[in-house]
Each structure stands twice: as C-alpha cells, then as structure tokens.
C-alpha atoms as a PDB file:
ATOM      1  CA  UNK A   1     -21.923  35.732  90.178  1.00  0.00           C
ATOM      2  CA  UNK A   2     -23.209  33.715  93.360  1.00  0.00           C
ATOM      3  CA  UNK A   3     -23.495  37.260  95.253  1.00  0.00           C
ATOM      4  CA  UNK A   4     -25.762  38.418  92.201  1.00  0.00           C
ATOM      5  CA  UNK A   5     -27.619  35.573  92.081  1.00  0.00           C
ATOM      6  CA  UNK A   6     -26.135  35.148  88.368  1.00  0.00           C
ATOM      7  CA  UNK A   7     -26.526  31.269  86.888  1.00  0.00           C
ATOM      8  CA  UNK A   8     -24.406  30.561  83.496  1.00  0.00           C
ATOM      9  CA  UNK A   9     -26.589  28.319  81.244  1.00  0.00           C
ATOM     10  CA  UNK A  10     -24.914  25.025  79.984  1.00  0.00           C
ATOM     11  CA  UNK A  11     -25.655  23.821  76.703  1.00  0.00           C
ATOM     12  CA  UNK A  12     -27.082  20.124  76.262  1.00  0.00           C
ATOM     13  CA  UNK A  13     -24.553  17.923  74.072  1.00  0.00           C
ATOM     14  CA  UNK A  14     -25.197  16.524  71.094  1.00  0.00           C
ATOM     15  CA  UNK A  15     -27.474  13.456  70.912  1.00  0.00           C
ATOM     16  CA  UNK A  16     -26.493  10.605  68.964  1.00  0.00           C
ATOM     17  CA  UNK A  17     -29.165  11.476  66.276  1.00  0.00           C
ATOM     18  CA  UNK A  18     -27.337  14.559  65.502  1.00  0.00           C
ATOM     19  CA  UNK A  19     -24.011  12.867  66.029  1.00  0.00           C
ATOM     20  CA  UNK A  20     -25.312  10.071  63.412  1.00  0.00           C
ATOM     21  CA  UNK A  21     -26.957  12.702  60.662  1.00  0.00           C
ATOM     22  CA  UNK A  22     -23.159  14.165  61.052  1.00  0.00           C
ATOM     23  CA  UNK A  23     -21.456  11.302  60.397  1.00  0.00           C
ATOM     24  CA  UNK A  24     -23.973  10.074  57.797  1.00  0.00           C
ATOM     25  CA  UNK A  25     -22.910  13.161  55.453  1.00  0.00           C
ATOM     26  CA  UNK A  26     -25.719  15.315  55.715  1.00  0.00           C
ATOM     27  CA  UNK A  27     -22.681  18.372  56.301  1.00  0.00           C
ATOM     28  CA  UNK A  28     -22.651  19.820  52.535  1.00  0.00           C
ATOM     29  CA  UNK A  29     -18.739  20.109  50.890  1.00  0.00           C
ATOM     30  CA  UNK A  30     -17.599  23.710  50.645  1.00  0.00           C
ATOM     31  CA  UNK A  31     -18.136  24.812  47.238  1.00  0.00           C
ATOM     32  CA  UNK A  32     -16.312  27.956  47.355  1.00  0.00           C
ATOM     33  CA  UNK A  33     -13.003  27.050  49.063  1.00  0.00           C
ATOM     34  CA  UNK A  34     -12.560  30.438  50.467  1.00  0.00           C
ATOM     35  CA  UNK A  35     -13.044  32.478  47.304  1.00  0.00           C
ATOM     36  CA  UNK A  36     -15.639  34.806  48.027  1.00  0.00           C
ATOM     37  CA  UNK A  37     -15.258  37.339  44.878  1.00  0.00           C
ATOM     38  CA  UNK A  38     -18.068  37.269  41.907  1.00  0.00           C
ATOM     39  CA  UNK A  39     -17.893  38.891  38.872  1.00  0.00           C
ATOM     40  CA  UNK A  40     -21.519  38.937  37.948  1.00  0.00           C
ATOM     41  CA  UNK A  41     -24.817  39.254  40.038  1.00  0.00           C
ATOM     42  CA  UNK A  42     -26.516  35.876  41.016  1.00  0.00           C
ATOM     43  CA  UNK A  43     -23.935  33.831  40.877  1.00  0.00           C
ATOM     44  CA  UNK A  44     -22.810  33.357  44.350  1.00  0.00           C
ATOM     45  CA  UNK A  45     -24.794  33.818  47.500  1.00  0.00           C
ATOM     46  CA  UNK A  46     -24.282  33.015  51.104  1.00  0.00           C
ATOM     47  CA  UNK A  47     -26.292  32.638  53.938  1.00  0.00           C
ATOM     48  CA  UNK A  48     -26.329  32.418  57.953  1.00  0.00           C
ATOM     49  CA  UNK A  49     -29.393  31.207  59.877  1.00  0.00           C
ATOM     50  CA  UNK A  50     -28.972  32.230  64.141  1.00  0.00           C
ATOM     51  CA  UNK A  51     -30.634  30.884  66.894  1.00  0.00           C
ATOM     52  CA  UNK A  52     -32.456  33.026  69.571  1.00  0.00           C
ATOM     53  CA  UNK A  53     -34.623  32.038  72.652  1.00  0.00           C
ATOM     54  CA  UNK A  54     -36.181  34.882  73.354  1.00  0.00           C
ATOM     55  CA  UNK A  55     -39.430  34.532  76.307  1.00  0.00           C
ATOM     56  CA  UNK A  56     -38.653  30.451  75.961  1.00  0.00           C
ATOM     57  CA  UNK A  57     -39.237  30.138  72.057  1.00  0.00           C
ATOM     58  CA  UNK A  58     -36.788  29.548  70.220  1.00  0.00           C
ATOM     59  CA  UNK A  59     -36.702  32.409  67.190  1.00  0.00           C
ATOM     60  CA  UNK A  60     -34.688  31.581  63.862  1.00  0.00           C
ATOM     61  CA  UNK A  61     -32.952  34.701  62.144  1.00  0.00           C
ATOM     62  CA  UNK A  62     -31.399  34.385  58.350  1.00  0.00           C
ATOM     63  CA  UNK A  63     -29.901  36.358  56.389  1.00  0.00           C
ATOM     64  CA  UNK A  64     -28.545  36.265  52.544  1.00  0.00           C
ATOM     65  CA  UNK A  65     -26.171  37.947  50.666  1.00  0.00           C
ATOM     66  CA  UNK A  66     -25.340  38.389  47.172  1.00  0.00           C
ATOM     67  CA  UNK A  67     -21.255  38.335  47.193  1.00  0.00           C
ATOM     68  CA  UNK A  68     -21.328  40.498  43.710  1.00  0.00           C
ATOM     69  CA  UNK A  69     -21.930  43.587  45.863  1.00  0.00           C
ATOM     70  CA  UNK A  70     -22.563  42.621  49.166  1.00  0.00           C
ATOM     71  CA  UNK A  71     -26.615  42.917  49.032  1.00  0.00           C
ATOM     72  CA  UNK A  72     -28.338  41.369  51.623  1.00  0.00           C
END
C-alpha cells in the first residue's frame, strides 16, 4: 500500500453521547425474533438505512420491504 501511495481510513469511536443514547435505551427490542414470514400484505415491513460519503457529504440510502412478497 505504501508503494501505491494507498492510506486505509480509520473510523472515529464512539463519543460518549452515542455511548450514553445506547445505554439510555434508545436501541428498539426486536419485535420479530427472527420470524420473517407474513401471511398477509402490510403487516410486516423492514427496513435498512446505509451510509455513503461520496465527494465529502455524507449521502443516506434506505430501503423498505414488505416481507409478504418481498416488495421493496
């Protein structure tokens, strides 16, 4: 990597602000324990929200799905 001039980027840890909403319960209980079938529409959904810095901004990409039949 040094030949390339390649530098690996190192996260920042936690701050105690995070560390304290953590601790304070602001983590939500897991509701469906694993069991990710539904028999009708609406009645489940789940979601994932990713990071990206992209040109130094950071962007914020989500997605939902329906877990009747997988519709995002």
């Amino acid at each position: 990597m040094r030949e390339m001039s390649l530098a690996a980027k190192v996260r920042k840890k936690k701050s105690s602000t995070e560390k304290k909403k953590i601790a304070a319960g602001y983590i939500y209980p897991n509701l469906l324990n694993r069991n990710f079938n539904a028999f009708f529409p609406n009645h489940k959904w789940v979601m994932d929200v990713t990071e990206i810095t992209f040109c130094d901004t950071k962007i914020y990409v989500s997605a939902l799905m329906d877990l009747f039949n997988r519709s995002l």
